[in-house]
C-alpha atoms as a PDB file:
ATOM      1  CA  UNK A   1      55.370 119.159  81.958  1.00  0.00           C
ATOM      2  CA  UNK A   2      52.666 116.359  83.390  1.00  0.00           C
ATOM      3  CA  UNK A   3      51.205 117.771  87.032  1.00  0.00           C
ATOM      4  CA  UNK A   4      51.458 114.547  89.246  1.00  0.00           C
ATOM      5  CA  UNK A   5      54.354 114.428  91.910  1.00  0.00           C
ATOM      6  CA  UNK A   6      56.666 112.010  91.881  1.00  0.00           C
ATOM      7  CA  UNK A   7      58.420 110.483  95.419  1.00  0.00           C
ATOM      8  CA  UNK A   8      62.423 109.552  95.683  1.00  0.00           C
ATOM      9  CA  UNK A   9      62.915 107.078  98.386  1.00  0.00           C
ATOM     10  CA  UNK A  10      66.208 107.211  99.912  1.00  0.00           C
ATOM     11  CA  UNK A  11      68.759 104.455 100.854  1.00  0.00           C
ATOM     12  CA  UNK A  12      72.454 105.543  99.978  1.00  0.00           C
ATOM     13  CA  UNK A  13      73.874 103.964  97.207  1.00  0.00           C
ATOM     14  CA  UNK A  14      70.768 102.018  96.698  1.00  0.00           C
ATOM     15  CA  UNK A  15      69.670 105.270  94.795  1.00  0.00           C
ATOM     16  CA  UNK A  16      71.735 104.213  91.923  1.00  0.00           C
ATOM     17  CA  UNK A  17      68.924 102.551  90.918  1.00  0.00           C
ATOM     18  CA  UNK A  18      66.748 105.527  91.359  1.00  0.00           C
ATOM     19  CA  UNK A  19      69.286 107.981  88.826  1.00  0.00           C
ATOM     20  CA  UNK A  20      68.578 104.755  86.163  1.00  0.00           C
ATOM     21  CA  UNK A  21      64.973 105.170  86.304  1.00  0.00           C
ATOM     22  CA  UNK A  22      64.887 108.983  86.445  1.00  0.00           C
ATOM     23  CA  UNK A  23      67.941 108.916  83.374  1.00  0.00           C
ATOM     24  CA  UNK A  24      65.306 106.928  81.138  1.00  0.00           C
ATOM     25  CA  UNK A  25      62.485 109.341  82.154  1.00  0.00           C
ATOM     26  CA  UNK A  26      65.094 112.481  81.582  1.00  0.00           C
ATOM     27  CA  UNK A  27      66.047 110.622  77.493  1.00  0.00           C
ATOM     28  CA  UNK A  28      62.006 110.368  77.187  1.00  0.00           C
ATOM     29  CA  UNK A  29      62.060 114.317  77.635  1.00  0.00           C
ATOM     30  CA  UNK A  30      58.783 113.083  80.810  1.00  0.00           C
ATOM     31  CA  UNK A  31      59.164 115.814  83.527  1.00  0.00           C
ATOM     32  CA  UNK A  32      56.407 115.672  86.641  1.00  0.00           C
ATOM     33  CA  UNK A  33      55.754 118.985  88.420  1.00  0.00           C
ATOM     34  CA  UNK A  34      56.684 117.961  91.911  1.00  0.00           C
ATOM     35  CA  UNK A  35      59.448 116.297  93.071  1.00  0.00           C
ATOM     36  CA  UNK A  36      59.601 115.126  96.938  1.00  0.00           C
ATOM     37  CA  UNK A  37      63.149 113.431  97.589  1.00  0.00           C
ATOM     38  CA  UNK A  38      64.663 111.982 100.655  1.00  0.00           C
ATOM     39  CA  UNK A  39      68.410 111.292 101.176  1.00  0.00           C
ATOM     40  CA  UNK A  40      69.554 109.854  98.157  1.00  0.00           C
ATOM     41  CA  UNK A  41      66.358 110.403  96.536  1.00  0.00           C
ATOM     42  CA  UNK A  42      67.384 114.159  97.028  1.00  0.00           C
ATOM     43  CA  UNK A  43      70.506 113.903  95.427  1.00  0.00           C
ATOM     44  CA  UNK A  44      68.536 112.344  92.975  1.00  0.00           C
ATOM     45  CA  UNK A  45      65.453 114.843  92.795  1.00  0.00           C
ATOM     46  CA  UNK A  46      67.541 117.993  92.092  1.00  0.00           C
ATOM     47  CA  UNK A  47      69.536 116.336  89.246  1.00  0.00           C
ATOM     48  CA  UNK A  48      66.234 115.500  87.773  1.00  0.00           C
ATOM     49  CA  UNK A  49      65.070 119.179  88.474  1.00  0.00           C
ATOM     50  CA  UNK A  50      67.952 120.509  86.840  1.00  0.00           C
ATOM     51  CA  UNK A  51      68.023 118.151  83.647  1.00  0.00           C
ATOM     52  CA  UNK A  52      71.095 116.410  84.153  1.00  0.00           C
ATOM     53  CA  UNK A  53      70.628 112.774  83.335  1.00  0.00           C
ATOM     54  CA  UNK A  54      73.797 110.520  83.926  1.00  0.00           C
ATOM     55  CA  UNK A  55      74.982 112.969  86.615  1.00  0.00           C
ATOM     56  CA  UNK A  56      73.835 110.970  89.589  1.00  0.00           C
ATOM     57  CA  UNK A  57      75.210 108.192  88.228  1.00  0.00           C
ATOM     58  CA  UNK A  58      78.203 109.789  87.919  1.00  0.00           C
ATOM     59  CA  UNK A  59      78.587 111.137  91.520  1.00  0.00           C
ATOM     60  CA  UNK A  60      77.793 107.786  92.797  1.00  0.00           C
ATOM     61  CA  UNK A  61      79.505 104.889  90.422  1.00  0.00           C
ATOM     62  CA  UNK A  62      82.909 105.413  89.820  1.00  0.00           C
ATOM     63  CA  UNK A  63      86.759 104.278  89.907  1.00  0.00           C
ATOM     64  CA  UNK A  64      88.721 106.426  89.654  1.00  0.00           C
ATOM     65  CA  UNK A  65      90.432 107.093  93.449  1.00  0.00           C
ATOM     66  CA  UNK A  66      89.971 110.801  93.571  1.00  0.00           C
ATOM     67  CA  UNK A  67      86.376 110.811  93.285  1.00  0.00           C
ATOM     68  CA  UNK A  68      86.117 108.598  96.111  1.00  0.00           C
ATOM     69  CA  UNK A  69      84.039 109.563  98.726  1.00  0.00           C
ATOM     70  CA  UNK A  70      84.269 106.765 101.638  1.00  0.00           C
ATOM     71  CA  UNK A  71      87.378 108.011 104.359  1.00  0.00           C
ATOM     72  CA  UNK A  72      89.477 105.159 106.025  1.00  0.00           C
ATOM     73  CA  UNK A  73      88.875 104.403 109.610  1.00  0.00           C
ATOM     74  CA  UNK A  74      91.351 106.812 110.666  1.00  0.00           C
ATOM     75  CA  UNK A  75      89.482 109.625 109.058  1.00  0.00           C
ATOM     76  CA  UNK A  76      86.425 108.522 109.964  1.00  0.00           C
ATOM     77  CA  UNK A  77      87.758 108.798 113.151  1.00  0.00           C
ATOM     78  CA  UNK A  78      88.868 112.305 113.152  1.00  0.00           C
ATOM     79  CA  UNK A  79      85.712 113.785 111.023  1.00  0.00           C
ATOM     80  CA  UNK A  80      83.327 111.702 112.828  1.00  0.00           C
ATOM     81  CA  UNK A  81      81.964 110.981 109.497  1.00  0.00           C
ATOM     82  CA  UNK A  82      81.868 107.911 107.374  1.00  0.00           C
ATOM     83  CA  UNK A  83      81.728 109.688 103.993  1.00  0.00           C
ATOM     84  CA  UNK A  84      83.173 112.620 102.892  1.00  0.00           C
ATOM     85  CA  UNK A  85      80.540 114.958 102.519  1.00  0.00           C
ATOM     86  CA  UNK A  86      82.386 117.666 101.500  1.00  0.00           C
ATOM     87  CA  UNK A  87      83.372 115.841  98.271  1.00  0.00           C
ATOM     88  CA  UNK A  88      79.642 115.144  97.944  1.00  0.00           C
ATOM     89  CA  UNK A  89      78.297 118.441  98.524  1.00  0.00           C
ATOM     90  CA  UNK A  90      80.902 120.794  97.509  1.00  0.00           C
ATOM     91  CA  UNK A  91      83.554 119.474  95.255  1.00  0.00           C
ATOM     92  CA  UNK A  92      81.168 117.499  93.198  1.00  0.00           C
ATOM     93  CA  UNK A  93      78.261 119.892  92.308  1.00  0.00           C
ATOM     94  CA  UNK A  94      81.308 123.109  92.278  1.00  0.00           C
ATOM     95  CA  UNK A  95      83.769 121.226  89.909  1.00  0.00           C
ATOM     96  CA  UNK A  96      84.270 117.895  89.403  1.00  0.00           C
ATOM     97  CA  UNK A  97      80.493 116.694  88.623  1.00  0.00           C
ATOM     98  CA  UNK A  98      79.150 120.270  87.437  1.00  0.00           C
ATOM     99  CA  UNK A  99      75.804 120.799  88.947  1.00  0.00           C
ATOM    100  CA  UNK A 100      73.217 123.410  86.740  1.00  0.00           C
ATOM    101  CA  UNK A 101      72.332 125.735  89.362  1.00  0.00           C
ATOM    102  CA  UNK A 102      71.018 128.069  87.038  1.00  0.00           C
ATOM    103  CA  UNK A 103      67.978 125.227  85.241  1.00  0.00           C
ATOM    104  CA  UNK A 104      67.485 124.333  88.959  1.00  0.00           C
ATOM    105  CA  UNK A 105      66.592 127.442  89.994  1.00  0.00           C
ATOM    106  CA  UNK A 106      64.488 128.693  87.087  1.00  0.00           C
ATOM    107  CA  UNK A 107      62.695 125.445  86.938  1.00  0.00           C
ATOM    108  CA  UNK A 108      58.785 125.464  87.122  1.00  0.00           C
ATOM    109  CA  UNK A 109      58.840 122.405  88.999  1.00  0.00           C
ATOM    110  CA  UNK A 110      58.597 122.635  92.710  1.00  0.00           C
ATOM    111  CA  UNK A 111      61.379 120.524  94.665  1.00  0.00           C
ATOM    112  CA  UNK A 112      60.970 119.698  97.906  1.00  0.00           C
ATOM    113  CA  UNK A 113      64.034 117.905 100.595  1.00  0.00           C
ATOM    114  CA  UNK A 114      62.825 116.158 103.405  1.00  0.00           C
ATOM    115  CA  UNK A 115      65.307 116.484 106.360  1.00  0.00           C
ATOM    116  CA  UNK A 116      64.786 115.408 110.065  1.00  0.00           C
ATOM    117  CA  UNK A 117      64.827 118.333 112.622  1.00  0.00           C
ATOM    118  CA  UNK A 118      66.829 117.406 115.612  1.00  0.00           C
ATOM    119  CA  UNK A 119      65.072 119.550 118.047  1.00  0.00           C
ATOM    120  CA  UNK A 120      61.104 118.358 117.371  1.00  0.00           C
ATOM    121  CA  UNK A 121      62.365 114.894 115.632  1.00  0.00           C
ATOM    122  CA  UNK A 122      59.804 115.631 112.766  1.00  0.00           C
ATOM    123  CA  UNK A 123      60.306 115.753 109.213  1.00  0.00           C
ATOM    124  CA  UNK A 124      60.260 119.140 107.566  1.00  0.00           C
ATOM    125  CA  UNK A 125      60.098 119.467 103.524  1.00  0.00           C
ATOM    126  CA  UNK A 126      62.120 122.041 102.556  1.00  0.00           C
ATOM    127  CA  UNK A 127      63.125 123.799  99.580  1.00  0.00           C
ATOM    128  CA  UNK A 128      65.649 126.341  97.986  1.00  0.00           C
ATOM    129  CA  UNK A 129      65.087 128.792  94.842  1.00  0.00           C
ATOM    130  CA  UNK A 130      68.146 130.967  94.752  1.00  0.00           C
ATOM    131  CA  UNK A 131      71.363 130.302  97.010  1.00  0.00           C
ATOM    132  CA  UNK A 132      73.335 128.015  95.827  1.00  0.00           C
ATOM    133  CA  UNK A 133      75.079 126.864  99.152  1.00  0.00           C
ATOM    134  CA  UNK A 134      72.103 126.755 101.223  1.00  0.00           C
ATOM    135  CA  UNK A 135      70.480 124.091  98.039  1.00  0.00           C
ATOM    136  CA  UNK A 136      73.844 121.964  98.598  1.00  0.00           C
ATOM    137  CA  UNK A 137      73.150 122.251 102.616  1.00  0.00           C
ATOM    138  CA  UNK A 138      69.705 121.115 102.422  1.00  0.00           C
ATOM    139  CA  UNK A 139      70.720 117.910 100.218  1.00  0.00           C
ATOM    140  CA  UNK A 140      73.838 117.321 103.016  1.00  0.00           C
ATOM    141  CA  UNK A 141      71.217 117.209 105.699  1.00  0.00           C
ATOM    142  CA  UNK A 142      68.850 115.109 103.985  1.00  0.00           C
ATOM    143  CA  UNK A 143      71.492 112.603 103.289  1.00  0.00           C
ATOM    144  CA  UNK A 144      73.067 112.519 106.357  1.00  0.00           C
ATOM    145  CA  UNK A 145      72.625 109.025 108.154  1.00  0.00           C
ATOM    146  CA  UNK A 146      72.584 109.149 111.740  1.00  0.00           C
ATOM    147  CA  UNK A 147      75.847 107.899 113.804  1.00  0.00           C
ATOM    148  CA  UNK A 148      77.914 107.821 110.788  1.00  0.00           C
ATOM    149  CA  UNK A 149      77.214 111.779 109.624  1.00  0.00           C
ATOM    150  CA  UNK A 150      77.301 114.601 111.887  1.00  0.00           C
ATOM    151  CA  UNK A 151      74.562 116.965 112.408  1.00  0.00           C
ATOM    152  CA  UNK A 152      73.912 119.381 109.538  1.00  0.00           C
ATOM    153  CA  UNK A 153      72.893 123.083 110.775  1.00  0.00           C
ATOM    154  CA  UNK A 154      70.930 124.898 108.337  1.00  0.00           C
ATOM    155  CA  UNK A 155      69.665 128.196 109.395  1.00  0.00           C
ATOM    156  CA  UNK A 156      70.854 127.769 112.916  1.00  0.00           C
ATOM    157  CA  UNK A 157      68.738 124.852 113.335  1.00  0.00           C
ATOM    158  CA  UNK A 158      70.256 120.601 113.530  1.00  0.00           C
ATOM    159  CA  UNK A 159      68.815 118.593 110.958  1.00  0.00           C
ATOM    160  CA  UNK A 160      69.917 114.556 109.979  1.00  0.00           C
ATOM    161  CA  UNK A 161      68.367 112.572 107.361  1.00  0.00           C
ATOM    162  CA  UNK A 162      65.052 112.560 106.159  1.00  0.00           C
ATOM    163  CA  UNK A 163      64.391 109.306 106.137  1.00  0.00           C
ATOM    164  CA  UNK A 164      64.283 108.853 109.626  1.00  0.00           C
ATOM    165  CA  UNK A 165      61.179 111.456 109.863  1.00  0.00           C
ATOM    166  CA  UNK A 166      59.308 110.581 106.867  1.00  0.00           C
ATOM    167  CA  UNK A 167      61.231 107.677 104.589  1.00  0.00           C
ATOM    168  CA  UNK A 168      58.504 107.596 102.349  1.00  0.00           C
ATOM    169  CA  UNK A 169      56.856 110.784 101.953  1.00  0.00           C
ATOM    170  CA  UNK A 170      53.861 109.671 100.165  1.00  0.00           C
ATOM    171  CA  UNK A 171      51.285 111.119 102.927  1.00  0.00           C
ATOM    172  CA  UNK A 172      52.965 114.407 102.289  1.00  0.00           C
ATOM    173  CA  UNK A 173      52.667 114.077  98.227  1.00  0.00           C
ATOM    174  CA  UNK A 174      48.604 113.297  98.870  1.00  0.00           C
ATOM    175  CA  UNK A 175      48.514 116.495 100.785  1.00  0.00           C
ATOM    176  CA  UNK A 176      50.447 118.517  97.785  1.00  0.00           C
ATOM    177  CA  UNK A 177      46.558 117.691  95.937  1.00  0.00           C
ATOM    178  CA  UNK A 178      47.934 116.194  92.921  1.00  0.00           C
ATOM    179  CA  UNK A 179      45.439 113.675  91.610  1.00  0.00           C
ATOM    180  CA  UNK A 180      48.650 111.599  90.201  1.00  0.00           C
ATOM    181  CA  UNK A 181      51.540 110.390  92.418  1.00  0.00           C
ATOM    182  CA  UNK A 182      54.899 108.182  91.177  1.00  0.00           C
ATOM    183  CA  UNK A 183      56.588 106.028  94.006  1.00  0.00           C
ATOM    184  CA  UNK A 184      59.940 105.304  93.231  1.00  0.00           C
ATOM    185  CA  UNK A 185      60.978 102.990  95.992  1.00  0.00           C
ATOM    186  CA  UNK A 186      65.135 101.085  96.630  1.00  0.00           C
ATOM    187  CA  UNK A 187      63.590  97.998  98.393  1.00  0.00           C
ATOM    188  CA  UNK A 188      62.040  95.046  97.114  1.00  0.00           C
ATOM    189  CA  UNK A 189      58.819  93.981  97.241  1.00  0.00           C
ATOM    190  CA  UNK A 190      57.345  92.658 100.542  1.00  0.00           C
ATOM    191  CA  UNK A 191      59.894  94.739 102.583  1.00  0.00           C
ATOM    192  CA  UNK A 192      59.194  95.473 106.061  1.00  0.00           C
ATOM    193  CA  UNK A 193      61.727  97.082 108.169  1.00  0.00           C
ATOM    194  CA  UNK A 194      62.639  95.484 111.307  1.00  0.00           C
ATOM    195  CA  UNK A 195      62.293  96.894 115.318  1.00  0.00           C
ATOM    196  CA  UNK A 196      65.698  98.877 116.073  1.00  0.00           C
ATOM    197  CA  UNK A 197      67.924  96.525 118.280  1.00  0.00           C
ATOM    198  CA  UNK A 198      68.179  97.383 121.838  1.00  0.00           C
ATOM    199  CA  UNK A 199      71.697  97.663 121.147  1.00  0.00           C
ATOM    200  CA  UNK A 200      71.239 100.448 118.233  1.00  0.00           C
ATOM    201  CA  UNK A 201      68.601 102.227 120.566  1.00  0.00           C
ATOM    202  CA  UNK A 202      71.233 102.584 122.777  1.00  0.00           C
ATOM    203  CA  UNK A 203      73.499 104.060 120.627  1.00  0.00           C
ATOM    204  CA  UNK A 204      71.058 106.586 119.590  1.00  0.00           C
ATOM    205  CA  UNK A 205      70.089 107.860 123.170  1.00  0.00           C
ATOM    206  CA  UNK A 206      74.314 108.242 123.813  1.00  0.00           C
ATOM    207  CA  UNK A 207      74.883 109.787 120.201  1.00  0.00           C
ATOM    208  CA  UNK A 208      71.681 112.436 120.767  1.00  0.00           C
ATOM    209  CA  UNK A 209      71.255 112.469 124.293  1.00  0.00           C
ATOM    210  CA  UNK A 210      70.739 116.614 123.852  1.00  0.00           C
ATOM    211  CA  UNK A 211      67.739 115.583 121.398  1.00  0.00           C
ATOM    212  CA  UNK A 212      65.699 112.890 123.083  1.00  0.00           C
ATOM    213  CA  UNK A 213      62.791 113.489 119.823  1.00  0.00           C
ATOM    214  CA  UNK A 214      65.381 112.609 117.565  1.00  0.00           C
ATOM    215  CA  UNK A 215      66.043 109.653 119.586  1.00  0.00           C
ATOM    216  CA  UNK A 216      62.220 108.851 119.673  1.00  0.00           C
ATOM    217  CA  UNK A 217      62.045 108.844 116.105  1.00  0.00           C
ATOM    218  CA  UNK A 218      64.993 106.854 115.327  1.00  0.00           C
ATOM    219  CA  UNK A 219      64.053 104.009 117.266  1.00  0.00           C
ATOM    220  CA  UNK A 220      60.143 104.140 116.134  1.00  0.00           C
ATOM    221  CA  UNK A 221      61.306 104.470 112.729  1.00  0.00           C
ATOM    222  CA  UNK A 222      60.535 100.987 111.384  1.00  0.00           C
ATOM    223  CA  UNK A 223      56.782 101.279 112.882  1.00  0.00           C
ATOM    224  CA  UNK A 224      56.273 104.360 110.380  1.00  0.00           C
ATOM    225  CA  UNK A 225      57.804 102.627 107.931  1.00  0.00           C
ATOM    226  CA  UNK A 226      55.747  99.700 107.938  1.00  0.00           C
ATOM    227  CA  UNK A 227      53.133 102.002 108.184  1.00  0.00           C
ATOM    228  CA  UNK A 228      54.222 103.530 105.298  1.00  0.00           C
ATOM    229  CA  UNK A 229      54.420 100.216 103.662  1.00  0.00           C
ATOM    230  CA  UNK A 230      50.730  99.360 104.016  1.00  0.00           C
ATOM    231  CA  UNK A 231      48.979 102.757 102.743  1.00  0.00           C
ATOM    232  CA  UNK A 232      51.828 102.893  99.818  1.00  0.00           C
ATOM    233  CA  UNK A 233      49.981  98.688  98.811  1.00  0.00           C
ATOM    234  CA  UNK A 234      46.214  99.702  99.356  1.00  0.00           C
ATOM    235  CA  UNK A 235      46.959 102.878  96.921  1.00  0.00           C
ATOM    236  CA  UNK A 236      48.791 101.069  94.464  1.00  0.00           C
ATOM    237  CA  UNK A 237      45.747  97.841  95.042  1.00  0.00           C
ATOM    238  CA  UNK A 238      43.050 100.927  94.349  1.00  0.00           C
ATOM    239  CA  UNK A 239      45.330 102.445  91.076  1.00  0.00           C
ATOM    240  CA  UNK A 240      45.729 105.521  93.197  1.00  0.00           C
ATOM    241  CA  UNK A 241      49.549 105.911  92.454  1.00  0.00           C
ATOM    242  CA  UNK A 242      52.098 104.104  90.217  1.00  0.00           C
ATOM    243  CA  UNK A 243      54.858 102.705  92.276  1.00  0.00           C
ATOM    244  CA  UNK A 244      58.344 101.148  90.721  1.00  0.00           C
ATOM    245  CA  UNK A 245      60.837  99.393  92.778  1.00  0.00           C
ATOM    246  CA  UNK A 246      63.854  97.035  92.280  1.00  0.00           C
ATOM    247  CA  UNK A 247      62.315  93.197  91.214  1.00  0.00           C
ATOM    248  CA  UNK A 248      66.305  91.907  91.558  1.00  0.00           C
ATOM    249  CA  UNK A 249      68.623  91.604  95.288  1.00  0.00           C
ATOM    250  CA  UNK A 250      69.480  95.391  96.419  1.00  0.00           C
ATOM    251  CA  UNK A 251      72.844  96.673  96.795  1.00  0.00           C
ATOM    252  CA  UNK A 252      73.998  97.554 100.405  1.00  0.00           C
ATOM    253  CA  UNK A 253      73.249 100.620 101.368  1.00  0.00           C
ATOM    254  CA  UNK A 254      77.256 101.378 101.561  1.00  0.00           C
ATOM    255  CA  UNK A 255      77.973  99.323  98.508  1.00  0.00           C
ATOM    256  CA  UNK A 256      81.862 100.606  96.762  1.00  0.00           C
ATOM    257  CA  UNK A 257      81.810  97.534  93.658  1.00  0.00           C
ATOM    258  CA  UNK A 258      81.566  99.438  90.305  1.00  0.00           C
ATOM    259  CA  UNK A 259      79.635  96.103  88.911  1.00  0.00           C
ATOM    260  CA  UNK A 260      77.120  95.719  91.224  1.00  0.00           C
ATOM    261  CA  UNK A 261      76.791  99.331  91.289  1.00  0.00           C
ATOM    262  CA  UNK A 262      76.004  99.659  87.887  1.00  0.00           C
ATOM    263  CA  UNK A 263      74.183  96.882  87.760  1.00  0.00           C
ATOM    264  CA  UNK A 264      71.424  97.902  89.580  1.00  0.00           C
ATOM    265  CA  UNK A 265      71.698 101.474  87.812  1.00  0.00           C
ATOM    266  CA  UNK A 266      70.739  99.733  84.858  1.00  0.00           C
ATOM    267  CA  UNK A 267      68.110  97.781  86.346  1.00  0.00           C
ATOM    268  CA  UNK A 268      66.563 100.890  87.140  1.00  0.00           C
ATOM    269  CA  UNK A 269      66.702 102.391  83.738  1.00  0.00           C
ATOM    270  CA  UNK A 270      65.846  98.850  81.609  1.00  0.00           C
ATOM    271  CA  UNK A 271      62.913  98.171  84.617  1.00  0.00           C
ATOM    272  CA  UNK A 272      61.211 102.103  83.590  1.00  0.00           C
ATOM    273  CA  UNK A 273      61.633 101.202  80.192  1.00  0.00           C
ATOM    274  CA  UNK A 274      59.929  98.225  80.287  1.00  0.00           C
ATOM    275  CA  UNK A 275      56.777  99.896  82.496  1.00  0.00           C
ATOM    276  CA  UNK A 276      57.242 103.151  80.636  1.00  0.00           C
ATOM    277  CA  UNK A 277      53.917 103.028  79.040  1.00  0.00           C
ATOM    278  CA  UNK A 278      52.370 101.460  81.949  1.00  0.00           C
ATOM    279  CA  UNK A 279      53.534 104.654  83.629  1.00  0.00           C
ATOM    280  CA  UNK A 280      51.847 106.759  80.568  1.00  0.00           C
ATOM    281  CA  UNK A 281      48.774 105.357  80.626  1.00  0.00           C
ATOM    282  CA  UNK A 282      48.724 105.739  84.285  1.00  0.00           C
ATOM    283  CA  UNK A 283      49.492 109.769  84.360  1.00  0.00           C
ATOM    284  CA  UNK A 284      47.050 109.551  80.801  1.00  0.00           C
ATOM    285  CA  UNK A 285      49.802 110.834  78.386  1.00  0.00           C
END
């Protein structure tokens, strides 16, 4: 095992590309000691924790009708929920998609899943070495996206999705002291997120009027982001950390076509192949 920590950003199904990249790294038997994952990047982080390559993939590209995950308007509706995260987080890891609880939890590596706290509105990095539900809980909150999810409690405290805290966690993987860090990012190069619409703001202060932080955060979220944006391009101008990210047009973030899907899976898998020894020589293996 290499000690450097790599970073998952999140993005929904945009993390297909993220399970190609990690699938090569999993064939090339390369395992980093830390793993920091946000919303899909979590979903991705604990199947790379737990040795599983293809099973992301998997959970997230598929055609067969009872794996589907998206519910009609009229569930939606009723579950206040644009996914069903159930299937996800329960039915997927507990029978149809197997998940290895048991490598997880005697892995050496440490695993951390950035959630948002409703109450404070700050990003908390949490992790789980033993109970099997409260793992799958963490990973639900992480993942779920504000206005279409509902709340996740874990512990008796509301958490949403990390990224809305901390969507790329790459302060927090400086502060873990590894002298080697690996960005994997779901956005292009040269993306800057743009201001949240008056219209959107106002939709967060109705949705969490009980948790005005939250609603702080949500609508400052594309200023940290940026912000985000700019340290994550002076390291990576200085050779401070190795960053990957998608060099052809992104999915949608809700994206149901099994061919664009997979597409960009395997542009994250052919992409890592290609810098593969770029990333070697960079972690000096």
């Amino acid at each position: 095992m290499t000690k450097a920590t790599i970073v998952l950003e999140g993005g929904a199904t945009r993390g297909v590309f993220t399970s190609g990249v990690l699938d090569y790294l999993m064939e090339q038997d390369l395992y980093l000691s830390h793993v920091i994952g946000v919303s899909a990047g979590s979903c991705n982080g604990v199947d790379y924790v737990s040795r599983q390559p293809g099973r992301t993939r998997d959970c997230m590209i598929h055609r067969e009708k009872e794996y589907n995950y998206y519910h009609g308007f009229s569930k939606f509706i009723k579950e206040k929920s644009l996914m069903d995260m159930d299937m996800i987080f329960d039915k997927y890891p507990n029978g149809f998609f197997p998940f290895d609880y048991d490598t997880y939890f005697a892995s050496e590596m440490e695993c951390e899943i950035v959630t948002t706290n409703c109450e404070t509105g700050q990003a908390e990095y949490m992790t789980e070495r033993s109970d099997r539900d409260r793992l799958m809980k963490i990973c639900r909150a992480s993942s779920s996206m504000p206005l279409v999810s509902p709340i996740v409690n874990v512990d008796g405290i509301p958490y949403l999705d990390g990224g809305l805290a901390d969507s790329i966690p790459v302060k927090r993987a400086l502060e873990l002291g590894n002298d080697k860090v690996v960005l994997i990012l779901t956005r292009n190069p040269g993306y800057h997120k743009k201001p949240t619409s008056r219209a959107v703001a106002d939709l967060y202060r109705k949705a969490y009027k009980t948790y005005p932080n939250l609603v702080r955060t949500t609508i400052r979220r594309n200023y940290v982001y940026n912000q985000q944006v700019k340290l994550i391009e002076k390291l990576e101008r200085e050779g401070k950390i190795f960053v990957l990210r998608p060099l052809i047009p992104t999915v949608s973030r809700l994206e149901k076509n099994y061919d664009a899907l997979m597409h960009f899976y395997n542009h994250g898998y052919y992409l890592m192949k290609r810098e593969y020894q770029a990333l070697k020589d960079y972690l000096e293996i």
